[in-house]
PDB file of N, CA and C in Angstrom:
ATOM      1  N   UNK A   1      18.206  22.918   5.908  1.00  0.00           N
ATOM      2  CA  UNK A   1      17.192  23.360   4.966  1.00  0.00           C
ATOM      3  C   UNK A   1      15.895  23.618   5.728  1.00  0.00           C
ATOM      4  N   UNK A   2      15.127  24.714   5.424  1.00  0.00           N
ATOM      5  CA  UNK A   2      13.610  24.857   6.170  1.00  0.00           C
ATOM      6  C   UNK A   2      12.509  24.152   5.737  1.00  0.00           C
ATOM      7  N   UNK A   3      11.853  23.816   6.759  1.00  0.00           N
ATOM      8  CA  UNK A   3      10.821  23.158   6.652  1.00  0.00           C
ATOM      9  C   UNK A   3      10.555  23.023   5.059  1.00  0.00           C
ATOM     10  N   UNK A   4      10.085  24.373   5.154  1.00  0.00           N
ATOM     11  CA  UNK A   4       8.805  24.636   3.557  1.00  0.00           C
ATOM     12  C   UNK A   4       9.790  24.291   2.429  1.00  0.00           C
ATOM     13  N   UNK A   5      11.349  24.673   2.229  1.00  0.00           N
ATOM     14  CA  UNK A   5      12.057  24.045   1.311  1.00  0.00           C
ATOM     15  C   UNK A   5      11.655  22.319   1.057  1.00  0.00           C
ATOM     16  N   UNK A   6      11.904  21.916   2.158  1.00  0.00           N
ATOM     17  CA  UNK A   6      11.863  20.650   2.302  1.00  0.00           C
ATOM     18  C   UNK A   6      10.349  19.792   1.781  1.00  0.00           C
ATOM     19  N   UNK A   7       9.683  20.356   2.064  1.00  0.00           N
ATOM     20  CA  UNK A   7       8.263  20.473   1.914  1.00  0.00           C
ATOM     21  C   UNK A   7       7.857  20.699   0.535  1.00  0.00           C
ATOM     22  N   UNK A   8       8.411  21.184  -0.123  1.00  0.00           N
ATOM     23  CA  UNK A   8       8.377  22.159  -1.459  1.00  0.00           C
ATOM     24  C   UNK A   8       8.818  20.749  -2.499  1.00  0.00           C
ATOM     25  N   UNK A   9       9.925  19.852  -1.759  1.00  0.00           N
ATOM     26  CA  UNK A   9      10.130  18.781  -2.662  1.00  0.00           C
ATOM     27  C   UNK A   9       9.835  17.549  -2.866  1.00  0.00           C
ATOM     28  N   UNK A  10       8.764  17.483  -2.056  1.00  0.00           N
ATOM     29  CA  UNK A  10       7.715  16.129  -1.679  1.00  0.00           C
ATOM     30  C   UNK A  10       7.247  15.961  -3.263  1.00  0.00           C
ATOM     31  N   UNK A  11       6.676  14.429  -3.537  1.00  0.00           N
ATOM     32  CA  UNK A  11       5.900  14.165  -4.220  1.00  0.00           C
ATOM     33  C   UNK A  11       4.435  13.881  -3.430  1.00  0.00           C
ATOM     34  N   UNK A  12       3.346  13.767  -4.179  1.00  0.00           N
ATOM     35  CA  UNK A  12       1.941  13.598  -3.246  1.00  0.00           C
ATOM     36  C   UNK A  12       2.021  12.199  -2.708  1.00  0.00           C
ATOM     37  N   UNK A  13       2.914  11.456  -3.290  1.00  0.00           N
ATOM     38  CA  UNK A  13       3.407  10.226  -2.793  1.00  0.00           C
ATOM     39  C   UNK A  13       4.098   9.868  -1.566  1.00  0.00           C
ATOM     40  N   UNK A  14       5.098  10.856  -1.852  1.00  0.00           N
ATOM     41  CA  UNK A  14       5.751  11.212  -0.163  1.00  0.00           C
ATOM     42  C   UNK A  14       5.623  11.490   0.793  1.00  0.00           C
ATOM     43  N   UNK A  15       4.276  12.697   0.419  1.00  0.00           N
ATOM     44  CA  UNK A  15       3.700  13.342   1.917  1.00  0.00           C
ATOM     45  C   UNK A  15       2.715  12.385   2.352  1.00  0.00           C
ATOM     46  N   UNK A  16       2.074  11.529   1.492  1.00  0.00           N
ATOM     47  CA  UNK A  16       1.531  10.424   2.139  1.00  0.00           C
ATOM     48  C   UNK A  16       2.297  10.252   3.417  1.00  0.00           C
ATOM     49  N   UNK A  17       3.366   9.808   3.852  1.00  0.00           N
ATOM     50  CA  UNK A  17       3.925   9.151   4.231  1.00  0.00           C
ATOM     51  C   UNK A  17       4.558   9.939   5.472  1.00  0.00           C
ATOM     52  N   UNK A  18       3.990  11.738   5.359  1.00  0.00           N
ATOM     53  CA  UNK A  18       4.793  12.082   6.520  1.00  0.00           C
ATOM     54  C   UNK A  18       3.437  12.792   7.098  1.00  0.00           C
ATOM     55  N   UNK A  19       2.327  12.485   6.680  1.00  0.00           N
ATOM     56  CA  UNK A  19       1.386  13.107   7.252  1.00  0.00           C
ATOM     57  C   UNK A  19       0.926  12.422   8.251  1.00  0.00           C
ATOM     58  N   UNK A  20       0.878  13.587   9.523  1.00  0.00           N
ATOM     59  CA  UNK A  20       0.530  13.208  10.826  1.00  0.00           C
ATOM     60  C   UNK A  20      -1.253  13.943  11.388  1.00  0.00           C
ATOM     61  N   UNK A  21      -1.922  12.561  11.740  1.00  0.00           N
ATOM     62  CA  UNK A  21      -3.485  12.946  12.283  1.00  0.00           C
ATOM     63  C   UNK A  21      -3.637  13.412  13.484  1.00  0.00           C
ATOM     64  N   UNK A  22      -3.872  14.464  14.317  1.00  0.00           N
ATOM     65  CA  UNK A  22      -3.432  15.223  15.266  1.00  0.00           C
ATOM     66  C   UNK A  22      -4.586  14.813  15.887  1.00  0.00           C
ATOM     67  N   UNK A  23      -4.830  15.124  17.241  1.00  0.00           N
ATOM     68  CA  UNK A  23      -6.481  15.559  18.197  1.00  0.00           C
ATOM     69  C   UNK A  23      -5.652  17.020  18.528  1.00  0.00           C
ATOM     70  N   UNK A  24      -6.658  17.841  18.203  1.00  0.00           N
ATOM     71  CA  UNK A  24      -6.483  19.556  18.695  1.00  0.00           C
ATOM     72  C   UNK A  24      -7.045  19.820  19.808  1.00  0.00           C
ATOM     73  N   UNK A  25      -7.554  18.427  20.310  1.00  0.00           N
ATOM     74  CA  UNK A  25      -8.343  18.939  21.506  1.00  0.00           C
ATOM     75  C   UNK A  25      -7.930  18.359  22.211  1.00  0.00           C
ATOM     76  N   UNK A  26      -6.477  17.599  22.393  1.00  0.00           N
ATOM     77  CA  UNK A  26      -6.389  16.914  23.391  1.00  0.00           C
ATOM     78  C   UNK A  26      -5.836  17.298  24.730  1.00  0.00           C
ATOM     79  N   UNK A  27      -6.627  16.448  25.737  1.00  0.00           N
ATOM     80  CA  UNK A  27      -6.648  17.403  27.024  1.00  0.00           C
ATOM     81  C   UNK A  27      -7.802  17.483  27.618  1.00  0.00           C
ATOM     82  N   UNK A  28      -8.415  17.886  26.991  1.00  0.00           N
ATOM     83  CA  UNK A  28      -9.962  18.697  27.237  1.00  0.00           C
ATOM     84  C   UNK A  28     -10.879  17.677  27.515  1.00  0.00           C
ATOM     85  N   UNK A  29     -11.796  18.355  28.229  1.00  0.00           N
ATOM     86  CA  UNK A  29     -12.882  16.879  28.887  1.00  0.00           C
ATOM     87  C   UNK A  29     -14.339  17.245  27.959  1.00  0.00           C
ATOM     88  N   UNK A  30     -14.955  15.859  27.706  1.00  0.00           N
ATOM     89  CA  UNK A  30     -16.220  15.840  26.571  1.00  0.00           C
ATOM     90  C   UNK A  30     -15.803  14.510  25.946  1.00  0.00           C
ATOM     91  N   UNK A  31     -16.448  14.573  25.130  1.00  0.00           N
ATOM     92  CA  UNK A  31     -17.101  12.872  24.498  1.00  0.00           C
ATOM     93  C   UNK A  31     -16.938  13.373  22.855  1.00  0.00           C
ATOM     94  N   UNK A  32     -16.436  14.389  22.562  1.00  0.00           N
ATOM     95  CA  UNK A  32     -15.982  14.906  20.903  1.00  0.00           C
ATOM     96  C   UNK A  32     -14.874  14.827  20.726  1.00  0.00           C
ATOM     97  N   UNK A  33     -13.524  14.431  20.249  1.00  0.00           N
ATOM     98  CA  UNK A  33     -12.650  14.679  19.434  1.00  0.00           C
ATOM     99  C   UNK A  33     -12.064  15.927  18.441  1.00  0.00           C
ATOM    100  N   UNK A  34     -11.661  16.722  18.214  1.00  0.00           N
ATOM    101  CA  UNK A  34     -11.317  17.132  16.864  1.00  0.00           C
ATOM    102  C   UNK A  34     -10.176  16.394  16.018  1.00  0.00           C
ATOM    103  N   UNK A  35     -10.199  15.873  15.346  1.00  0.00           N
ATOM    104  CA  UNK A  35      -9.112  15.623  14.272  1.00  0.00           C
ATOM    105  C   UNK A  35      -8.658  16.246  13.111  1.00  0.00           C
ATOM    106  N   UNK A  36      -7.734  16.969  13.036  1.00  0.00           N
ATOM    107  CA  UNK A  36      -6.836  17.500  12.212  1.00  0.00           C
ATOM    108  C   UNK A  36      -5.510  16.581  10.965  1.00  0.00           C
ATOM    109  N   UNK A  37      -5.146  16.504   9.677  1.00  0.00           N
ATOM    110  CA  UNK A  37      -4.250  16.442   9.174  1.00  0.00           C
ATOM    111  C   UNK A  37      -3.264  17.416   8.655  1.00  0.00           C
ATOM    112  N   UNK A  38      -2.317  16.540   9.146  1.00  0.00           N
ATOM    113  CA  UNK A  38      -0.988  17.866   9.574  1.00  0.00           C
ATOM    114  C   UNK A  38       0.750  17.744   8.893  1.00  0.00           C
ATOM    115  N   UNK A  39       0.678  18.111   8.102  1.00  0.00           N
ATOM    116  CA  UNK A  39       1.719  17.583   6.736  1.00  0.00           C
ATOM    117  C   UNK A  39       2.713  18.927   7.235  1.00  0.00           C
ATOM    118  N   UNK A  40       3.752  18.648   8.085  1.00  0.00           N
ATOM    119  CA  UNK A  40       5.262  19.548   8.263  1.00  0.00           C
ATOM    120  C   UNK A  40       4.447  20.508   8.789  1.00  0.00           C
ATOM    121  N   UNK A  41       3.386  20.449  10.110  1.00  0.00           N
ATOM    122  CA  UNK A  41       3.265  21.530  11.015  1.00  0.00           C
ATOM    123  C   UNK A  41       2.274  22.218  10.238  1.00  0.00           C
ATOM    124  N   UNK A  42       1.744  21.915   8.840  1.00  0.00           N
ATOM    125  CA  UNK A  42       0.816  22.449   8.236  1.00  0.00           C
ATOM    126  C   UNK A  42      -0.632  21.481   8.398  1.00  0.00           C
ATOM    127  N   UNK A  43      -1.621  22.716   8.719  1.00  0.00           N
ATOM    128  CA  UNK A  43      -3.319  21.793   7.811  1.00  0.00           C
ATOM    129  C   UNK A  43      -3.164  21.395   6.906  1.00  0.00           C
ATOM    130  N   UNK A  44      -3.708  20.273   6.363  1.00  0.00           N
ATOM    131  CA  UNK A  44      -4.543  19.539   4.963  1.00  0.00           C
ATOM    132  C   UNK A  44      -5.917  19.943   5.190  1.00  0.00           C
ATOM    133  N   UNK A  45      -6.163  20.417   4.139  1.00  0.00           N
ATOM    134  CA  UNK A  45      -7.749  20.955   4.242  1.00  0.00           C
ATOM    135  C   UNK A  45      -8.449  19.429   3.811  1.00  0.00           C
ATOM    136  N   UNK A  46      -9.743  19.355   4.363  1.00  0.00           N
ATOM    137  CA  UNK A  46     -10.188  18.540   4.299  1.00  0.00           C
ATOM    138  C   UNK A  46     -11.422  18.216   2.927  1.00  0.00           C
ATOM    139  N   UNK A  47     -10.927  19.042   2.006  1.00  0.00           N
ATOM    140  CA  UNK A  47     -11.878  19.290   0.906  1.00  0.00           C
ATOM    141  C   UNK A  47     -12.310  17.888   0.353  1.00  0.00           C
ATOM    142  N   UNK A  48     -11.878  17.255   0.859  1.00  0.00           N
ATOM    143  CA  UNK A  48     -12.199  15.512   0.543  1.00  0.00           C
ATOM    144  C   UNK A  48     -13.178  15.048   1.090  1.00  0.00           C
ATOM    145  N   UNK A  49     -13.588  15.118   2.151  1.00  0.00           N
ATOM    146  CA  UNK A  49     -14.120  14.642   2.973  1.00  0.00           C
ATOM    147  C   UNK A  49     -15.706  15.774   3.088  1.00  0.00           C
ATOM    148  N   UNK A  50     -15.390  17.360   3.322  1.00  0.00           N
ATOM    149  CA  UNK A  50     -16.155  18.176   3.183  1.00  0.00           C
ATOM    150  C   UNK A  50     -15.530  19.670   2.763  1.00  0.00           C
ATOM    151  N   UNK A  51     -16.175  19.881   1.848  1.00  0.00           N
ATOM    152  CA  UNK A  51     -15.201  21.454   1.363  1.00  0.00           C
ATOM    153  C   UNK A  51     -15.359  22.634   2.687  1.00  0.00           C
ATOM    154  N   UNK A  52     -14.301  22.489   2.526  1.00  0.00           N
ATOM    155  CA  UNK A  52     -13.908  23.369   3.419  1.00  0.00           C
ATOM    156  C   UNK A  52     -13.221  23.437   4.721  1.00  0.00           C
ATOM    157  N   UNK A  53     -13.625  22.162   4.941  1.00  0.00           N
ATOM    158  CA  UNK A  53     -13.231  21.791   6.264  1.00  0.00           C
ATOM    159  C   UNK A  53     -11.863  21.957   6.548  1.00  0.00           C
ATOM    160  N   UNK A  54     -11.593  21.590   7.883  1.00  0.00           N
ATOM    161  CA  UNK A  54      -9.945  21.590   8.009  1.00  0.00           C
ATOM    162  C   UNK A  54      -9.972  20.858   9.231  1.00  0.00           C
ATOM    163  N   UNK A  55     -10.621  20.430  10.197  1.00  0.00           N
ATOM    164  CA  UNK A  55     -10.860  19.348  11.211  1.00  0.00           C
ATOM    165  C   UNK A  55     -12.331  18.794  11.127  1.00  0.00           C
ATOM    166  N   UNK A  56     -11.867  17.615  11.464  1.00  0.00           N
ATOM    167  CA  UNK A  56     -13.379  16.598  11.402  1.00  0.00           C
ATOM    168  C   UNK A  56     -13.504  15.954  13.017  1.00  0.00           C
ATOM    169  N   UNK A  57     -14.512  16.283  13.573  1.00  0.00           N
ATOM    170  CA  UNK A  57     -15.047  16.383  15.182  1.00  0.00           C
ATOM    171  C   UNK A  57     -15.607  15.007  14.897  1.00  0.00           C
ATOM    172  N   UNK A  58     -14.815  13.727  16.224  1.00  0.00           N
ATOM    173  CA  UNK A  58     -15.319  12.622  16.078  1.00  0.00           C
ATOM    174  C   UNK A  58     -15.810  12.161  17.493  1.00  0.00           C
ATOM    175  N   UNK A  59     -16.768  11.141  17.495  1.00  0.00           N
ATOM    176  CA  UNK A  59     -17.096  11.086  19.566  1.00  0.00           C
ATOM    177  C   UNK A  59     -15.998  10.090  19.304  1.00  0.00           C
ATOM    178  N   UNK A  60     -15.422  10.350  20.891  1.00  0.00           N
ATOM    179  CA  UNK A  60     -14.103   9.959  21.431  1.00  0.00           C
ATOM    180  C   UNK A  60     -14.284   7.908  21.228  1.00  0.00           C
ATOM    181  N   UNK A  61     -15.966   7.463  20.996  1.00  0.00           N
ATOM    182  CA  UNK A  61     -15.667   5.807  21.137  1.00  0.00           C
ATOM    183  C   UNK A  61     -15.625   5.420  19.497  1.00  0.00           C
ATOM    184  N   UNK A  62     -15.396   7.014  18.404  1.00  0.00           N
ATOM    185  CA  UNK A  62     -15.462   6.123  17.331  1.00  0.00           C
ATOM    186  C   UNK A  62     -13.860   6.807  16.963  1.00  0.00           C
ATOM    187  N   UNK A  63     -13.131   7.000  17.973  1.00  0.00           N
ATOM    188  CA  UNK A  63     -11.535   7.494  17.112  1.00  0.00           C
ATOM    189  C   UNK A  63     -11.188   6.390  16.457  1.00  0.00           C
ATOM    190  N   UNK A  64     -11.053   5.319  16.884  1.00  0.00           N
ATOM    191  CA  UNK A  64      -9.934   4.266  16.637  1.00  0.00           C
ATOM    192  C   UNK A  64     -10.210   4.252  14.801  1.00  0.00           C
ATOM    193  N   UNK A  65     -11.826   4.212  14.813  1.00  0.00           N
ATOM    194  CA  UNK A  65     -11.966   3.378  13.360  1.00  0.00           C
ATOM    195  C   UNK A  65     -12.236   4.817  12.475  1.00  0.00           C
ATOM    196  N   UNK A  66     -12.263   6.015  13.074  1.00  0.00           N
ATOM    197  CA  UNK A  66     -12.031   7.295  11.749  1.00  0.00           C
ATOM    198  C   UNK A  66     -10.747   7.818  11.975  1.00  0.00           C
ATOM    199  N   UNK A  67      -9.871   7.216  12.699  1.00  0.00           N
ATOM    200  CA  UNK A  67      -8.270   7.301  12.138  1.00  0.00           C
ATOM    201  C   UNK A  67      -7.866   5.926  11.328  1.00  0.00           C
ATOM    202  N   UNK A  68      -8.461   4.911  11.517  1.00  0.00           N
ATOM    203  CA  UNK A  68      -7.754   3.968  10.317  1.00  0.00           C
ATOM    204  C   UNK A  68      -8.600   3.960   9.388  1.00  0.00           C
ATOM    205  N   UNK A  69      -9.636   4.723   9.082  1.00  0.00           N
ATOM    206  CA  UNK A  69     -10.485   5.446   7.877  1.00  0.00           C
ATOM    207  C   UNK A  69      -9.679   6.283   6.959  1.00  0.00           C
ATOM    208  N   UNK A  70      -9.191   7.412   7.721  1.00  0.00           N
ATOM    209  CA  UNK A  70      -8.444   8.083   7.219  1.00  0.00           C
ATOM    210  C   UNK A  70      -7.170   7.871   6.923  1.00  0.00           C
ATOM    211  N   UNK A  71      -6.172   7.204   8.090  1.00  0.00           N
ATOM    212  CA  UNK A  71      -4.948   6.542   7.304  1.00  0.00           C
ATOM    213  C   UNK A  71      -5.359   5.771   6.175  1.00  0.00           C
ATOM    214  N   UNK A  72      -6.667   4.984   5.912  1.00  0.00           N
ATOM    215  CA  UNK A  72      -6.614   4.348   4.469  1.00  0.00           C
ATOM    216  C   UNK A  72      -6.858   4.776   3.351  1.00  0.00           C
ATOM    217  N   UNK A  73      -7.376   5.985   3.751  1.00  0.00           N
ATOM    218  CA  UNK A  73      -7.716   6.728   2.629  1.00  0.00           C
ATOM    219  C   UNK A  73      -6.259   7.682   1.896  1.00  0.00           C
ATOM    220  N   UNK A  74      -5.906   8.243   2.856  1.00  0.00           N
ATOM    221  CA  UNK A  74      -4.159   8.870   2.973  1.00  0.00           C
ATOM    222  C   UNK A  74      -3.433   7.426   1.878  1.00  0.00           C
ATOM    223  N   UNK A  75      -3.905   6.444   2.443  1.00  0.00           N
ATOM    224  CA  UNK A  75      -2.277   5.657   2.190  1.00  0.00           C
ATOM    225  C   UNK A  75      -3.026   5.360   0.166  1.00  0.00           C
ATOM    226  N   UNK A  76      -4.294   5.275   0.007  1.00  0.00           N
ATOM    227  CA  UNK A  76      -5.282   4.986  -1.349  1.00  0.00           C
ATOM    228  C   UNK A  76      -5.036   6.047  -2.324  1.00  0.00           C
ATOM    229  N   UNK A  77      -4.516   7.563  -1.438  1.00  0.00           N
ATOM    230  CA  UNK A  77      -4.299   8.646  -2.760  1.00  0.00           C
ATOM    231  C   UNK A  77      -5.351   9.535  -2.466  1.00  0.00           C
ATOM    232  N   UNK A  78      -6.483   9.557  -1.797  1.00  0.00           N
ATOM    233  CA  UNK A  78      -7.485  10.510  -1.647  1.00  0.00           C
ATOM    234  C   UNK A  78      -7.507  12.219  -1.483  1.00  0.00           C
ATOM    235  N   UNK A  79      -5.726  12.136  -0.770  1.00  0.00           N
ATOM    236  CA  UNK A  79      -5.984  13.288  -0.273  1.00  0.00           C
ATOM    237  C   UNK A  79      -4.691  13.966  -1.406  1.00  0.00           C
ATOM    238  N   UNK A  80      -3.975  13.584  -2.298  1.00  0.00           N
ATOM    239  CA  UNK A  80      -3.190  13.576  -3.637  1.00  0.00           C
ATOM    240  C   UNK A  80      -3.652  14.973  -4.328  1.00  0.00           C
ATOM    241  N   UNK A  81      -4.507  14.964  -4.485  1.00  0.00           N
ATOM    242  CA  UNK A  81      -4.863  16.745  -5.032  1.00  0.00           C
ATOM    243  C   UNK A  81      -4.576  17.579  -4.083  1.00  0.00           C
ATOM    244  N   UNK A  82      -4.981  17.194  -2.785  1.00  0.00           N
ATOM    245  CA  UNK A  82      -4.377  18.683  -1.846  1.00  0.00           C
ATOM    246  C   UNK A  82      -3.531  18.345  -1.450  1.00  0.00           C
ATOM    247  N   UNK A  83      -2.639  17.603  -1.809  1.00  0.00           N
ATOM    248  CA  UNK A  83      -1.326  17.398  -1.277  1.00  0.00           C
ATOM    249  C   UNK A  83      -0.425  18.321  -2.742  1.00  0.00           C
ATOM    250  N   UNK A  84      -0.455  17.974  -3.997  1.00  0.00           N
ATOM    251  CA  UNK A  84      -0.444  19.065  -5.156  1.00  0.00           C
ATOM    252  C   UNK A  84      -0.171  20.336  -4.678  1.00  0.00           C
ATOM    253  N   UNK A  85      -1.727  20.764  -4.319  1.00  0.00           N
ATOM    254  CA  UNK A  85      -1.802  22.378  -4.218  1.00  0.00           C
ATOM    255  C   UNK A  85      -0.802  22.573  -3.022  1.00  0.00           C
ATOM    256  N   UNK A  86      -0.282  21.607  -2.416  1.00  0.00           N
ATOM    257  CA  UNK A  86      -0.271  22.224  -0.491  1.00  0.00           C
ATOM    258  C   UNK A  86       1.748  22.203  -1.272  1.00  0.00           C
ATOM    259  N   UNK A  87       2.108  21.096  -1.937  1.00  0.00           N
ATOM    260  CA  UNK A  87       3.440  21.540  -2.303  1.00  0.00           C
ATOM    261  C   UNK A  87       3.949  22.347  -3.765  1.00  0.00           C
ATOM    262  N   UNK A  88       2.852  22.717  -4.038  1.00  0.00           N
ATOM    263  CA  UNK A  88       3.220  24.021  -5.193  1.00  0.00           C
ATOM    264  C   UNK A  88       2.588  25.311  -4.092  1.00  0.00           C
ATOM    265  N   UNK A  89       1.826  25.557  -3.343  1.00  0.00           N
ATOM    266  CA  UNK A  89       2.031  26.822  -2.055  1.00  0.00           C
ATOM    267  C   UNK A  89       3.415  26.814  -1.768  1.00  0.00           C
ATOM    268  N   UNK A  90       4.366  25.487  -1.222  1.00  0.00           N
ATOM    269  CA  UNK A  90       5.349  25.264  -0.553  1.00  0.00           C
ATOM    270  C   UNK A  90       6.690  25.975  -1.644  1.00  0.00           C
ATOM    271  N   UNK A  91       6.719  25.486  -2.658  1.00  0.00           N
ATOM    272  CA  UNK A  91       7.026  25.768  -3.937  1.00  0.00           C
ATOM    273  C   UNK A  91       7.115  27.569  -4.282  1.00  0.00           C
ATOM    274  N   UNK A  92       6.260  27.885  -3.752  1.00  0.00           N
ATOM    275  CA  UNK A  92       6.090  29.503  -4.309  1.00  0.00           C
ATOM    276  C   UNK A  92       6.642  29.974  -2.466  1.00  0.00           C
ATOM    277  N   UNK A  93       6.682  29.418  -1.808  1.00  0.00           N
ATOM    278  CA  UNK A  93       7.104  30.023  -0.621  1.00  0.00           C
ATOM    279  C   UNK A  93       8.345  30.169  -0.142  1.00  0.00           C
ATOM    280  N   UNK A  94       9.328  28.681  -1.001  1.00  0.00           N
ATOM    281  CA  UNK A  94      10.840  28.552  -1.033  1.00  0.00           C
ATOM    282  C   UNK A  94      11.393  29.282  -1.989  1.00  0.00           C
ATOM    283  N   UNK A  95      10.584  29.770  -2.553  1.00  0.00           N
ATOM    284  CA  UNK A  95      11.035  30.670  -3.760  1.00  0.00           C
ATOM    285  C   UNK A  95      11.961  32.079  -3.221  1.00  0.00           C
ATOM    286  N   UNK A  96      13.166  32.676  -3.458  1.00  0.00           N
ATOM    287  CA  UNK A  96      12.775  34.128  -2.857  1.00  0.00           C
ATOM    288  C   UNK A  96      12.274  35.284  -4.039  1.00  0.00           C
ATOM    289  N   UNK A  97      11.972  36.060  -3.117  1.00  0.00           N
ATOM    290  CA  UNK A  97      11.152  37.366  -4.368  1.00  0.00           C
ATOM    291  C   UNK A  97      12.287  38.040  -4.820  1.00  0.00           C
ATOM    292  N   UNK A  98      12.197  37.985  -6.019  1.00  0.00           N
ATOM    293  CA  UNK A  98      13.220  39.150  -6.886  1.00  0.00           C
ATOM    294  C   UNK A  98      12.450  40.216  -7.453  1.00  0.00           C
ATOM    295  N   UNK A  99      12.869  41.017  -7.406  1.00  0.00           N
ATOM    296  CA  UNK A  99      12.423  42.390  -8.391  1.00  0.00           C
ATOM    297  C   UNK A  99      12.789  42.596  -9.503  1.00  0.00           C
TER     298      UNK A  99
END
């Protein structure tokens, strides 16, 4: 089954649970972070935190405690509305088009 099928049948409960907090920058030399949430290879927009967003830039000595910020917030339901929209997108994407 593909991803987005698979994806398509999550509850906002579930994807709790498979969402992964990325660094997009990792590698790179500097004292910033980017952090990304990343549900089946997809962004979570970060409309929670700030509309619009889609990575939140952290200095590298405060990762530890704005990833277990954010896992607590993930595991509390916070991010449950865009988890909604992100598997009814998924939903209209497993779909195929008929005429």
């Amino acid at each position: 089954m593909k991803m987005i099928q698979l994806l398509s049948k999550l509850t906002p409960e579930q994807a709790r649970r498979h969402v992964i907090i990325k660094d997009i920058n990792r590698g790179r030399v500097g004292n910033e972070v980017s952090l990304s949430l990343n549900l089946g290879g997809y962004i979570v927009p970060l409309d929670v935190i700030e509309p619009g967003a889609t990575v939140l830039k952290v200095d590298k000595d405060q990762i530890n405690n704005v990833i277990q910020d954010l896992k607590g917030a993930i595991h509390r339901g916070a991010f449950d509305s865009m988890f909604v929209i992100m598997i009814r997108q998924f939903e209209q994407l497993s779909n195929p088009i008929t005429s």
